[in-house]
PDB file of N, CA and C in Angstrom:
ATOM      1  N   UNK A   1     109.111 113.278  98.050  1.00  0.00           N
ATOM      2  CA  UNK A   1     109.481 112.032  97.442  1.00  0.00           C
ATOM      3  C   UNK A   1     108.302 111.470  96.665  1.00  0.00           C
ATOM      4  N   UNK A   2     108.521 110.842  95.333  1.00  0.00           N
ATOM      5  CA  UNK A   2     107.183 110.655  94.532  1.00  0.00           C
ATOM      6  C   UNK A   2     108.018 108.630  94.489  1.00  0.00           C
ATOM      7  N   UNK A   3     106.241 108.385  94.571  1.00  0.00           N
ATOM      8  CA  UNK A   3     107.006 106.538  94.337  1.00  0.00           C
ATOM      9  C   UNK A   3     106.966 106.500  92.581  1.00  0.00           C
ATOM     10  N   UNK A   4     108.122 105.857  92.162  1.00  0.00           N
ATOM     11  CA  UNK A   4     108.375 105.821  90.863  1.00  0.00           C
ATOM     12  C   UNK A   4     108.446 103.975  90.543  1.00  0.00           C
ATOM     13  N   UNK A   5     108.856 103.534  91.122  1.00  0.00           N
ATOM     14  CA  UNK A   5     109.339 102.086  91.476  1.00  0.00           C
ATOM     15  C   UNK A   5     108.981 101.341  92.713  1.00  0.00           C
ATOM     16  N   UNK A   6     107.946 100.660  92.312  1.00  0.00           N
ATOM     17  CA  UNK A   6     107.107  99.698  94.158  1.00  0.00           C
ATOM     18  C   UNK A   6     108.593  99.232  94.627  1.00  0.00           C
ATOM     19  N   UNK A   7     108.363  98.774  95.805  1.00  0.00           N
ATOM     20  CA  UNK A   7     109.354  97.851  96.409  1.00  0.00           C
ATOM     21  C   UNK A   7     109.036  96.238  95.803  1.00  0.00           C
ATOM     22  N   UNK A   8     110.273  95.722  95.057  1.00  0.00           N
ATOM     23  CA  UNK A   8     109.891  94.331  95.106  1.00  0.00           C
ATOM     24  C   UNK A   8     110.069  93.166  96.330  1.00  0.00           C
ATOM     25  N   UNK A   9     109.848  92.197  95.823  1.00  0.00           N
ATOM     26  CA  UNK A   9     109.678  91.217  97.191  1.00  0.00           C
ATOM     27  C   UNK A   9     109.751  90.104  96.438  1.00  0.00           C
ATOM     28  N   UNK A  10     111.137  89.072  97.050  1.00  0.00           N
ATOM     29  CA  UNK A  10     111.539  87.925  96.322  1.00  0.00           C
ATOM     30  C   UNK A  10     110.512  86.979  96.407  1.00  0.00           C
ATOM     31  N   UNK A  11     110.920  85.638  95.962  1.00  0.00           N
ATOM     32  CA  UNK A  11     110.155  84.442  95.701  1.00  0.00           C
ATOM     33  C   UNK A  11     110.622  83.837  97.155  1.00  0.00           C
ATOM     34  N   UNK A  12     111.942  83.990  98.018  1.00  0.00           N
ATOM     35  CA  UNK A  12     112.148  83.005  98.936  1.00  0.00           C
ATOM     36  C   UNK A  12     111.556  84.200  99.921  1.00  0.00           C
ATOM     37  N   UNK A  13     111.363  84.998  99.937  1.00  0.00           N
ATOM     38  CA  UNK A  13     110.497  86.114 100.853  1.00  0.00           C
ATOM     39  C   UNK A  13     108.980  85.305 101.223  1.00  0.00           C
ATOM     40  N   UNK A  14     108.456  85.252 100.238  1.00  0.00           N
ATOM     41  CA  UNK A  14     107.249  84.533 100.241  1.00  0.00           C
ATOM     42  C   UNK A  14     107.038  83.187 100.310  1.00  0.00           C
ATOM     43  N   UNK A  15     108.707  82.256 100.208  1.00  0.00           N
ATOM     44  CA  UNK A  15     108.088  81.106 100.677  1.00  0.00           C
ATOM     45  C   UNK A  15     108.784  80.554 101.891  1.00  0.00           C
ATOM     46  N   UNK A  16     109.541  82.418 103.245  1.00  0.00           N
ATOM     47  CA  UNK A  16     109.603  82.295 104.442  1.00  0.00           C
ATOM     48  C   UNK A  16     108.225  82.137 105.095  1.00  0.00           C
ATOM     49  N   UNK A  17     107.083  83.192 104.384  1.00  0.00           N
ATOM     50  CA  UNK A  17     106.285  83.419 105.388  1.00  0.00           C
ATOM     51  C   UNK A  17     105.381  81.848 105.024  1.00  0.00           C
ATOM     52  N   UNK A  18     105.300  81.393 103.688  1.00  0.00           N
ATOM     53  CA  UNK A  18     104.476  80.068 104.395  1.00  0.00           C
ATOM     54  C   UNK A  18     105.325  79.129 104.758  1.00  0.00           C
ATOM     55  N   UNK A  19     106.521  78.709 104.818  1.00  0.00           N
ATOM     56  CA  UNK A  19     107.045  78.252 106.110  1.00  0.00           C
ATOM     57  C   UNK A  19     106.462  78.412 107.183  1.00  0.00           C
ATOM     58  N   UNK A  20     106.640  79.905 107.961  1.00  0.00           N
ATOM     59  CA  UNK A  20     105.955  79.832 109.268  1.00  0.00           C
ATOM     60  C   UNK A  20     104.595  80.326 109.439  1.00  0.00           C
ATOM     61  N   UNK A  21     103.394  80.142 108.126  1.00  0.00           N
ATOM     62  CA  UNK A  21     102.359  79.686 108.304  1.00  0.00           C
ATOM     63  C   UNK A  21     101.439  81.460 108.170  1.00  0.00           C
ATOM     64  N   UNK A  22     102.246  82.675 107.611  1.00  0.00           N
ATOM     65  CA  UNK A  22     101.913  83.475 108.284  1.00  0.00           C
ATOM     66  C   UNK A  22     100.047  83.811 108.183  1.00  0.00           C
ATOM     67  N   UNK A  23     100.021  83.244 106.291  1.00  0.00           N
ATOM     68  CA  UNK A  23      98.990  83.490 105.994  1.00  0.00           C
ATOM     69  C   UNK A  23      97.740  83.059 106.711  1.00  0.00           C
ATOM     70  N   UNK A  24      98.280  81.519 106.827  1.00  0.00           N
ATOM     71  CA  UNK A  24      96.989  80.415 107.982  1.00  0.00           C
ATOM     72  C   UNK A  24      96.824  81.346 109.618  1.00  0.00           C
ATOM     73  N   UNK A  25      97.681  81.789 109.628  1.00  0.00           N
ATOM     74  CA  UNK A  25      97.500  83.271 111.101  1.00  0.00           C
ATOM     75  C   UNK A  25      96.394  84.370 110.601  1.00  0.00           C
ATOM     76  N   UNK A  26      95.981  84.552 109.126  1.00  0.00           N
ATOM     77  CA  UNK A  26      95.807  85.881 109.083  1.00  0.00           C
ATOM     78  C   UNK A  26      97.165  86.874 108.748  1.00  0.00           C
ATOM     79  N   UNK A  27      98.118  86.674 109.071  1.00  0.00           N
ATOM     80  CA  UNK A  27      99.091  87.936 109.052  1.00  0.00           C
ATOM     81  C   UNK A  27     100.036  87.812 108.100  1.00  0.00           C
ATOM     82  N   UNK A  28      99.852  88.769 107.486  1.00  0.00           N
ATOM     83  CA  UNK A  28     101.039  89.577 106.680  1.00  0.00           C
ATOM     84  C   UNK A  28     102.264  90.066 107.112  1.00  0.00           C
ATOM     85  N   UNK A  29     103.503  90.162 106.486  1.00  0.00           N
ATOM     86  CA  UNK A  29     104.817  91.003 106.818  1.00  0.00           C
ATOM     87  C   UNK A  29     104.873  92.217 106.342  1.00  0.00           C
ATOM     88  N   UNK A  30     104.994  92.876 108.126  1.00  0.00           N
ATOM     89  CA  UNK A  30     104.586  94.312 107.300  1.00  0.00           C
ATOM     90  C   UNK A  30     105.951  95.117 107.310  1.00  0.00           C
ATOM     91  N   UNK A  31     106.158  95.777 106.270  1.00  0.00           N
ATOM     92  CA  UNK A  31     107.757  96.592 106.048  1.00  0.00           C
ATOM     93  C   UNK A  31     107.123  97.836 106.542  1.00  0.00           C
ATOM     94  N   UNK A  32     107.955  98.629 107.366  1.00  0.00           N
ATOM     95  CA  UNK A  32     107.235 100.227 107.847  1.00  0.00           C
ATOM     96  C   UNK A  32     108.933 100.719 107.741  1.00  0.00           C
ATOM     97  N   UNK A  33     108.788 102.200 108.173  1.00  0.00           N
ATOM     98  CA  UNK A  33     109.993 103.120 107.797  1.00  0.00           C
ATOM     99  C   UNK A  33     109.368 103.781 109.189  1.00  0.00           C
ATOM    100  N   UNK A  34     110.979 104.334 110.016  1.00  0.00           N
ATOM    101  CA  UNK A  34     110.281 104.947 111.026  1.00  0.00           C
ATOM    102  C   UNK A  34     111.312 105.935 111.663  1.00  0.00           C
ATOM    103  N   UNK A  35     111.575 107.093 112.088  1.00  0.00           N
ATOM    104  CA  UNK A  35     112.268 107.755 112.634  1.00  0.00           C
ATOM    105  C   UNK A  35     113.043 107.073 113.597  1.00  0.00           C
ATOM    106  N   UNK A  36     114.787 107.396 113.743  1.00  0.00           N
ATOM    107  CA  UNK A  36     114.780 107.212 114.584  1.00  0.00           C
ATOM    108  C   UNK A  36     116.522 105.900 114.974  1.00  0.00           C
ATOM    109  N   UNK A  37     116.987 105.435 115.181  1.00  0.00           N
ATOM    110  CA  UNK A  37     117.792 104.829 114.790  1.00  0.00           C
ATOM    111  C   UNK A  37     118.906 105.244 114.904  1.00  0.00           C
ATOM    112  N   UNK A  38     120.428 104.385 114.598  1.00  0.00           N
ATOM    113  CA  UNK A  38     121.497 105.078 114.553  1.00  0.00           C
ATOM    114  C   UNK A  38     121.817 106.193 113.217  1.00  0.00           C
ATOM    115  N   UNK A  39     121.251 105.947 112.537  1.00  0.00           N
ATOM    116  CA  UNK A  39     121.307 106.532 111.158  1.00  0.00           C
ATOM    117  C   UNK A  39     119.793 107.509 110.856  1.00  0.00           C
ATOM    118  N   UNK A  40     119.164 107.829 111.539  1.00  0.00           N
ATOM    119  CA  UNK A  40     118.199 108.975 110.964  1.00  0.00           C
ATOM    120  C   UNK A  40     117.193 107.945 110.793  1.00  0.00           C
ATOM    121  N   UNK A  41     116.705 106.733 110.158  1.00  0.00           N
ATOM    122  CA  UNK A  41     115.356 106.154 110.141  1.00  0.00           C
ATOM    123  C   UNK A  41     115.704 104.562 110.270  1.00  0.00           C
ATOM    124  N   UNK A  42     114.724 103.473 110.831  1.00  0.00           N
ATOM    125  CA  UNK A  42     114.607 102.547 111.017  1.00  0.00           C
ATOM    126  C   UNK A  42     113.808 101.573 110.467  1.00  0.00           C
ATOM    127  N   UNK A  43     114.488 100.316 109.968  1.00  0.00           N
ATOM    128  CA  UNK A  43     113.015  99.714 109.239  1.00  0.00           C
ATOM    129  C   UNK A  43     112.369  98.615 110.451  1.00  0.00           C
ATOM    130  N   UNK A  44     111.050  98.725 110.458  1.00  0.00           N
ATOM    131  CA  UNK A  44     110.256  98.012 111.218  1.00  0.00           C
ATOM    132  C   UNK A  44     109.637  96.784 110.478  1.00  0.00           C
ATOM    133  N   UNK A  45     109.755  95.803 110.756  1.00  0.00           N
ATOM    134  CA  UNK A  45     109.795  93.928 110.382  1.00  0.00           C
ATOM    135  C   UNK A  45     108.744  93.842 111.224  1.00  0.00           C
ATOM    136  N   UNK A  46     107.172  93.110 111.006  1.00  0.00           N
ATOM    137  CA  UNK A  46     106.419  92.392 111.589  1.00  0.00           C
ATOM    138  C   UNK A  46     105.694  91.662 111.221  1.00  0.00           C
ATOM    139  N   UNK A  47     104.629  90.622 111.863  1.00  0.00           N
ATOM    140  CA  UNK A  47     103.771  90.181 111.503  1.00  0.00           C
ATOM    141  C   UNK A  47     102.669  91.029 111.554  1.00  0.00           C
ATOM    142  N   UNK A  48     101.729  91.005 110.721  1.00  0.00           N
ATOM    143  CA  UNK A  48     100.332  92.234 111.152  1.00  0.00           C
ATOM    144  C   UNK A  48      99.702  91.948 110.225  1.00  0.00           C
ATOM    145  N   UNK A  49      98.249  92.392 110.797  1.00  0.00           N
ATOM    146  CA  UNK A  49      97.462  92.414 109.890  1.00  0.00           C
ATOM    147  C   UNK A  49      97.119  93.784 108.625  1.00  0.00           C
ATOM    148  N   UNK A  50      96.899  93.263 107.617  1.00  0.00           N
ATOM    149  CA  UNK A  50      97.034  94.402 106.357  1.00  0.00           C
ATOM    150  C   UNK A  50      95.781  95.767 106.738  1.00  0.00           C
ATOM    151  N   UNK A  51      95.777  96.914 106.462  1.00  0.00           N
ATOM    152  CA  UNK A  51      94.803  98.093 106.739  1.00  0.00           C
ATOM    153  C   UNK A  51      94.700  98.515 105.316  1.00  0.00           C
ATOM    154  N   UNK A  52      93.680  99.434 106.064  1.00  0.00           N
ATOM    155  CA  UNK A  52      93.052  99.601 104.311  1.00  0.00           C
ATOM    156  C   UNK A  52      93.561 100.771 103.029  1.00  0.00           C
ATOM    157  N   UNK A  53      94.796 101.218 103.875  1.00  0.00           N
ATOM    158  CA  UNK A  53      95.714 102.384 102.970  1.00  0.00           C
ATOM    159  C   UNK A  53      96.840 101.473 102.361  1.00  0.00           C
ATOM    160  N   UNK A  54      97.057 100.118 103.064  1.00  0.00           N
ATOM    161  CA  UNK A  54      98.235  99.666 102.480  1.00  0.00           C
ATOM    162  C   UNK A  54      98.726  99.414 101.566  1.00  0.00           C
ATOM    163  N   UNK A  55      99.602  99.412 100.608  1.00  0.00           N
ATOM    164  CA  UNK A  55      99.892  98.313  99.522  1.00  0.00           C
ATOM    165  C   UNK A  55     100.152  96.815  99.917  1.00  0.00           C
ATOM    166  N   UNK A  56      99.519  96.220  99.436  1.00  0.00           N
ATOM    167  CA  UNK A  56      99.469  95.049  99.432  1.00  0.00           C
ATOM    168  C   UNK A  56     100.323  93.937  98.273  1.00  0.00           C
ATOM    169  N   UNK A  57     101.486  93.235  98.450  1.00  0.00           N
ATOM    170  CA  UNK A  57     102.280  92.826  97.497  1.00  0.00           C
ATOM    171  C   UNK A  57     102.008  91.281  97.740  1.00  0.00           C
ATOM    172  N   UNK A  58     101.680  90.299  96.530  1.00  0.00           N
ATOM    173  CA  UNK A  58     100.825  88.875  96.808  1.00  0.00           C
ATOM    174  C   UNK A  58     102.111  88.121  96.422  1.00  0.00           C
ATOM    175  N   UNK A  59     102.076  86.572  96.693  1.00  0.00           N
ATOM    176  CA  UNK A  59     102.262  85.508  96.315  1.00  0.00           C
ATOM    177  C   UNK A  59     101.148  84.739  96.372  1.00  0.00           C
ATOM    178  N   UNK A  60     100.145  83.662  96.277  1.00  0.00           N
ATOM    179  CA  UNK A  60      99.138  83.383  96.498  1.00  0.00           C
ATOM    180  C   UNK A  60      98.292  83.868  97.653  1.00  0.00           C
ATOM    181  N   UNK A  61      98.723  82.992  98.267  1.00  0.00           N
ATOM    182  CA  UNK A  61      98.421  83.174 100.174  1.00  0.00           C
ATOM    183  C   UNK A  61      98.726  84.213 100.583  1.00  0.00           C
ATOM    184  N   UNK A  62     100.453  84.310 100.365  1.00  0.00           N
ATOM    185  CA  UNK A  62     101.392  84.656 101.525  1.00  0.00           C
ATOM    186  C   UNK A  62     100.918  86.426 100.722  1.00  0.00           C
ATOM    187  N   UNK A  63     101.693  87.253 101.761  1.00  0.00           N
ATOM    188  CA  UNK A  63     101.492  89.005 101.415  1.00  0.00           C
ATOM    189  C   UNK A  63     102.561  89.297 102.184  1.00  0.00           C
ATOM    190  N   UNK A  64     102.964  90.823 101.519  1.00  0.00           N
ATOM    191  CA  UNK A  64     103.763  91.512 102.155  1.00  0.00           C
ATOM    192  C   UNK A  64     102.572  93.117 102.215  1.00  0.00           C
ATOM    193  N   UNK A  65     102.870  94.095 103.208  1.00  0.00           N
ATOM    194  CA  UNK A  65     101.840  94.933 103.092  1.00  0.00           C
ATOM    195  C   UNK A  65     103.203  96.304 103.408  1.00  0.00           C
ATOM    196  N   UNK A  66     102.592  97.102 102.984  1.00  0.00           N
ATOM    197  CA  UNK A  66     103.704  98.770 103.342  1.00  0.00           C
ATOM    198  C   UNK A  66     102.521  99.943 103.749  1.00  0.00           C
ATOM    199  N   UNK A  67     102.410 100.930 104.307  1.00  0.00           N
ATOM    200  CA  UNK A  67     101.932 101.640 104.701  1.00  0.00           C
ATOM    201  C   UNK A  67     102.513 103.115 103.475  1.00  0.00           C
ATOM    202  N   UNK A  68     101.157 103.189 103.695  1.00  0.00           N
ATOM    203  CA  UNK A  68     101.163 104.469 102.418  1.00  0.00           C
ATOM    204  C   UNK A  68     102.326 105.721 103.376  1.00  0.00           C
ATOM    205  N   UNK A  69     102.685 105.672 104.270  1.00  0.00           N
ATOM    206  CA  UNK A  69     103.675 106.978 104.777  1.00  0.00           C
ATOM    207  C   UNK A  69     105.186 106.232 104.338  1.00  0.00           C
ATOM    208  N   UNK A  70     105.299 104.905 104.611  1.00  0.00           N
ATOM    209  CA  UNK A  70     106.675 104.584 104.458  1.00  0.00           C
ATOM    210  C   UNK A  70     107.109 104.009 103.081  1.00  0.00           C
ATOM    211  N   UNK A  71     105.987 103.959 101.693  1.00  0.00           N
ATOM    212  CA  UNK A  71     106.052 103.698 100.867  1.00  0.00           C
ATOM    213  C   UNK A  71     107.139 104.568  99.934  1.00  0.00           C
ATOM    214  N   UNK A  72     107.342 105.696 100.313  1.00  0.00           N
ATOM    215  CA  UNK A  72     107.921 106.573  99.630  1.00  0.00           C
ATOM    216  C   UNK A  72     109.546 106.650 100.027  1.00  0.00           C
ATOM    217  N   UNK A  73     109.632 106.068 100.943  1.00  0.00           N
ATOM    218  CA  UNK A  73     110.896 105.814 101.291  1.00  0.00           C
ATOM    219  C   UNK A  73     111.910 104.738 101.123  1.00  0.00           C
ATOM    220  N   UNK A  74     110.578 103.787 100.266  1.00  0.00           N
ATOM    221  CA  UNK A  74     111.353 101.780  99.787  1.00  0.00           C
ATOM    222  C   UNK A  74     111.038 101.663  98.309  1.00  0.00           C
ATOM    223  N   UNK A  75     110.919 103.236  97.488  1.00  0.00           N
ATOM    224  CA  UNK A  75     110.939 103.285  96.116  1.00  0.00           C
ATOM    225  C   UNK A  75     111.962 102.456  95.741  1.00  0.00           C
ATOM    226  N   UNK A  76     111.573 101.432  95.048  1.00  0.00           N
ATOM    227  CA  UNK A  76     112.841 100.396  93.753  1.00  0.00           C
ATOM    228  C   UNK A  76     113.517  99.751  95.192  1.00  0.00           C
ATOM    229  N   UNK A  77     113.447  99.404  96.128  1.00  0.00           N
ATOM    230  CA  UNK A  77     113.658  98.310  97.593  1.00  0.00           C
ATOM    231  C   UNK A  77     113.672  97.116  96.941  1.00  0.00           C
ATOM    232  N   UNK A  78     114.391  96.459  97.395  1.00  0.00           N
ATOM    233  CA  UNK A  78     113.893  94.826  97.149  1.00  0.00           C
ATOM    234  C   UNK A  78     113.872  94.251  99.062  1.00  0.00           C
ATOM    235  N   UNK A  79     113.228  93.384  99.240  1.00  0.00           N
ATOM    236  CA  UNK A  79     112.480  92.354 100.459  1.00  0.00           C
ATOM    237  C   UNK A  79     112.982  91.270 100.585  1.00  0.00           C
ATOM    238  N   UNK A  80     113.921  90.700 100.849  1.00  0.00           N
ATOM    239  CA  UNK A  80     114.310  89.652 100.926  1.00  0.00           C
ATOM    240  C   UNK A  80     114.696  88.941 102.130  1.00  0.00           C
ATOM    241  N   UNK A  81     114.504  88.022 102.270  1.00  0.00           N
ATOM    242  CA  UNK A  81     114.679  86.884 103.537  1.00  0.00           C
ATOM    243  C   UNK A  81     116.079  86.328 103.180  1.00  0.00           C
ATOM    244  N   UNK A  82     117.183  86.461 104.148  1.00  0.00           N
ATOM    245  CA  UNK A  82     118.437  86.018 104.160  1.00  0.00           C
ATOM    246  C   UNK A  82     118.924  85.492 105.415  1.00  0.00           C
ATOM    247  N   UNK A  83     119.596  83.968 105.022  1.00  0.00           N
ATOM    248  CA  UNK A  83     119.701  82.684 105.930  1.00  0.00           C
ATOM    249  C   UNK A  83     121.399  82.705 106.155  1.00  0.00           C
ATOM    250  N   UNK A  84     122.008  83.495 106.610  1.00  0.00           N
ATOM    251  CA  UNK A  84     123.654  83.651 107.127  1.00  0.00           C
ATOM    252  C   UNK A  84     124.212  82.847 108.199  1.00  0.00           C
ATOM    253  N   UNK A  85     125.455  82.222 108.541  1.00  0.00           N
ATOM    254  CA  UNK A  85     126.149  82.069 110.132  1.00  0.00           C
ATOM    255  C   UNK A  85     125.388  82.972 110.849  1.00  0.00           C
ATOM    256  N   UNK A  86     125.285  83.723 110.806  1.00  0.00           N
ATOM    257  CA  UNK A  86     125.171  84.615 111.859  1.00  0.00           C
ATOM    258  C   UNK A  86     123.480  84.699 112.470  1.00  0.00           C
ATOM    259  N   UNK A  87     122.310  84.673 111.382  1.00  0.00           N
ATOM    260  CA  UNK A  87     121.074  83.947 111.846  1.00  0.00           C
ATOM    261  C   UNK A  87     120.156  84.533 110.398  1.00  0.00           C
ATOM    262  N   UNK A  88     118.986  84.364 110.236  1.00  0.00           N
ATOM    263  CA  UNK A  88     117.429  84.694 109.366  1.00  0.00           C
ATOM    264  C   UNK A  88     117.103  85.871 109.674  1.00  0.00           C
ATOM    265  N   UNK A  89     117.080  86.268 108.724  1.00  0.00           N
ATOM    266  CA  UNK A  89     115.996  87.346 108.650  1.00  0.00           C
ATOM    267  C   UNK A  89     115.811  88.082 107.361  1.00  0.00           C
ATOM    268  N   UNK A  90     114.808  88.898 107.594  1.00  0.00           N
ATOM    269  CA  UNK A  90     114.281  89.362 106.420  1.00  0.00           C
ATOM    270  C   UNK A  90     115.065  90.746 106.219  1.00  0.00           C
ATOM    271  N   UNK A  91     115.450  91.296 104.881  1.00  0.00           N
ATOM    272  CA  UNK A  91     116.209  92.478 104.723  1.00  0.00           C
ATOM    273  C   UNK A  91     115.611  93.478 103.515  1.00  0.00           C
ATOM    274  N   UNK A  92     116.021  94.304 103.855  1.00  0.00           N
ATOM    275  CA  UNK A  92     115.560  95.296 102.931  1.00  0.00           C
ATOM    276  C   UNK A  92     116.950  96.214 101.993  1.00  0.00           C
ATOM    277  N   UNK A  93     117.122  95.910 100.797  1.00  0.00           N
ATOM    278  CA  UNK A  93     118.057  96.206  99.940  1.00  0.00           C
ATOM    279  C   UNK A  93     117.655  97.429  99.187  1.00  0.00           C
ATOM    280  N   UNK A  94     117.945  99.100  99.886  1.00  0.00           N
ATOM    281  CA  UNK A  94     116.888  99.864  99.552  1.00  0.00           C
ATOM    282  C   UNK A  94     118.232 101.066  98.707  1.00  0.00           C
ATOM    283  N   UNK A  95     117.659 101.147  97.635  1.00  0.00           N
ATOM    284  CA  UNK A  95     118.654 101.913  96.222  1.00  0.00           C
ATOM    285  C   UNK A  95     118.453 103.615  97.321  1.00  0.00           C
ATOM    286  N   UNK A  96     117.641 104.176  98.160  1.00  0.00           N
ATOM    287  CA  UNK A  96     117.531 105.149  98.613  1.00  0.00           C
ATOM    288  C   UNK A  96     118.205 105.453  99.711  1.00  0.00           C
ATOM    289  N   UNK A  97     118.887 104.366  99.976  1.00  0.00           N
ATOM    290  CA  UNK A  97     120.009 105.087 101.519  1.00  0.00           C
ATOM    291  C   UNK A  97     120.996 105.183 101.040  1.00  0.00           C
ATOM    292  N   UNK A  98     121.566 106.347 101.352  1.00  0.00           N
ATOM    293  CA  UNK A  98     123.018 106.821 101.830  1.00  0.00           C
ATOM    294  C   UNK A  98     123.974 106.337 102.332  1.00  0.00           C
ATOM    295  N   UNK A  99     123.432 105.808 103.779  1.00  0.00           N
ATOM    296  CA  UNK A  99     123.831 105.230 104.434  1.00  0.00           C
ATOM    297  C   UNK A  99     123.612 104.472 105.448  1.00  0.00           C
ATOM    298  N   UNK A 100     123.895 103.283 106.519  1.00  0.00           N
ATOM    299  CA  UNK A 100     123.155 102.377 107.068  1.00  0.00           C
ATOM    300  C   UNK A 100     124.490 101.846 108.252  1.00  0.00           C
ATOM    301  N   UNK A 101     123.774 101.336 109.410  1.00  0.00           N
ATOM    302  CA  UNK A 101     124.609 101.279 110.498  1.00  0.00           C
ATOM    303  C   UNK A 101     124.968  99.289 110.023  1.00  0.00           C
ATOM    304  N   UNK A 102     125.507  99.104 111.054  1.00  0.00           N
ATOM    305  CA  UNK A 102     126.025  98.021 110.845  1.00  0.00           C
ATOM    306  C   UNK A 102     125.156  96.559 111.223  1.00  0.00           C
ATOM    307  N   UNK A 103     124.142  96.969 112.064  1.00  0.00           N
ATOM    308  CA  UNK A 103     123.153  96.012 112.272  1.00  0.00           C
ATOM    309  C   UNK A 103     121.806  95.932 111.025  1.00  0.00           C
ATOM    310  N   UNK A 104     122.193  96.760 109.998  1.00  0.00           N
ATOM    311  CA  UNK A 104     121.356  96.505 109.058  1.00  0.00           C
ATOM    312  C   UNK A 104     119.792  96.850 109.507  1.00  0.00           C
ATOM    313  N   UNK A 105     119.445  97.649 109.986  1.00  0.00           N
ATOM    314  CA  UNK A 105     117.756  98.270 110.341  1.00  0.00           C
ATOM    315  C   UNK A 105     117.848  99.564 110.507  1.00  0.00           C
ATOM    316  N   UNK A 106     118.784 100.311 110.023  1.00  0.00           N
ATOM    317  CA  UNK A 106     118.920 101.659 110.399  1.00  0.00           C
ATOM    318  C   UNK A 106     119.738 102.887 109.121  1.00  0.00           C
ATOM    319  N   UNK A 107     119.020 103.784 108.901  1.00  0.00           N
ATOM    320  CA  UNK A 107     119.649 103.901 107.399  1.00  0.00           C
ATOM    321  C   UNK A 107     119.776 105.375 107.764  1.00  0.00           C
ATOM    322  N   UNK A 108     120.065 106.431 106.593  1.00  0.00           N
ATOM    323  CA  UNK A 108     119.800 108.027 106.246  1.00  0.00           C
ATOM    324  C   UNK A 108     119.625 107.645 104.261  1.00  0.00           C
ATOM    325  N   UNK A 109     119.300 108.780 104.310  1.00  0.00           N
ATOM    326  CA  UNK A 109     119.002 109.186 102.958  1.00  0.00           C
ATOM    327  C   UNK A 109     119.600 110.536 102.669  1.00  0.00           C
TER     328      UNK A 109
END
């Protein structure tokens, strides 16, 4: 897989995390890709601090960070924070899955 297209990352993405302050923590939201799941891979949502392979995606303060292994898997992704009935959270709208289970964190390609 070659990255052709970063993952983007909205404007209300970045103004979840200074809502809850992430930057004044130190921590970044980190998007990871990970084996495993109902569907063949899983996306991993955290707070963390950024390392030194990462990509690093800015709004002033606020950051989103990806790890150079799971970068290749959120080619042309968009990041977005979505506020439903049902509850918040942050999502990943990724042009590279196939397919995805119904709780939305679990994909194939």
């Amino acid at each position: 897989m070659t990255l052709t297209l970063p993952p983007t990352v909205t404007r209300r993405t970045f103004e979840r995390l200074a809502e809850i302050g992430a930057a004044a923590q130190g921590k970044a939201l980190r998007v990871a890709v990970e084996g495993g799941g109902c569907s063949g891979f899983q996306y991993e949502i955290a707070l963390d601090e950024a390392k030194a392979d990462d990509l690093v995606l800015t709004d002033g303060a606020e950051r989103v960070v990806i790890d150079s292994v799971s970068l290749p898997f959120l080619t042309g992704a968009t990041i977005t924070f979505s506020e439903e009935l049902i509850g918040a959270r942050f999502v990943i709208e990724n042009p590279n899955a196939t397919s995805s289970c119904g709780c939305g964190t679990s994909f194939s390609m």
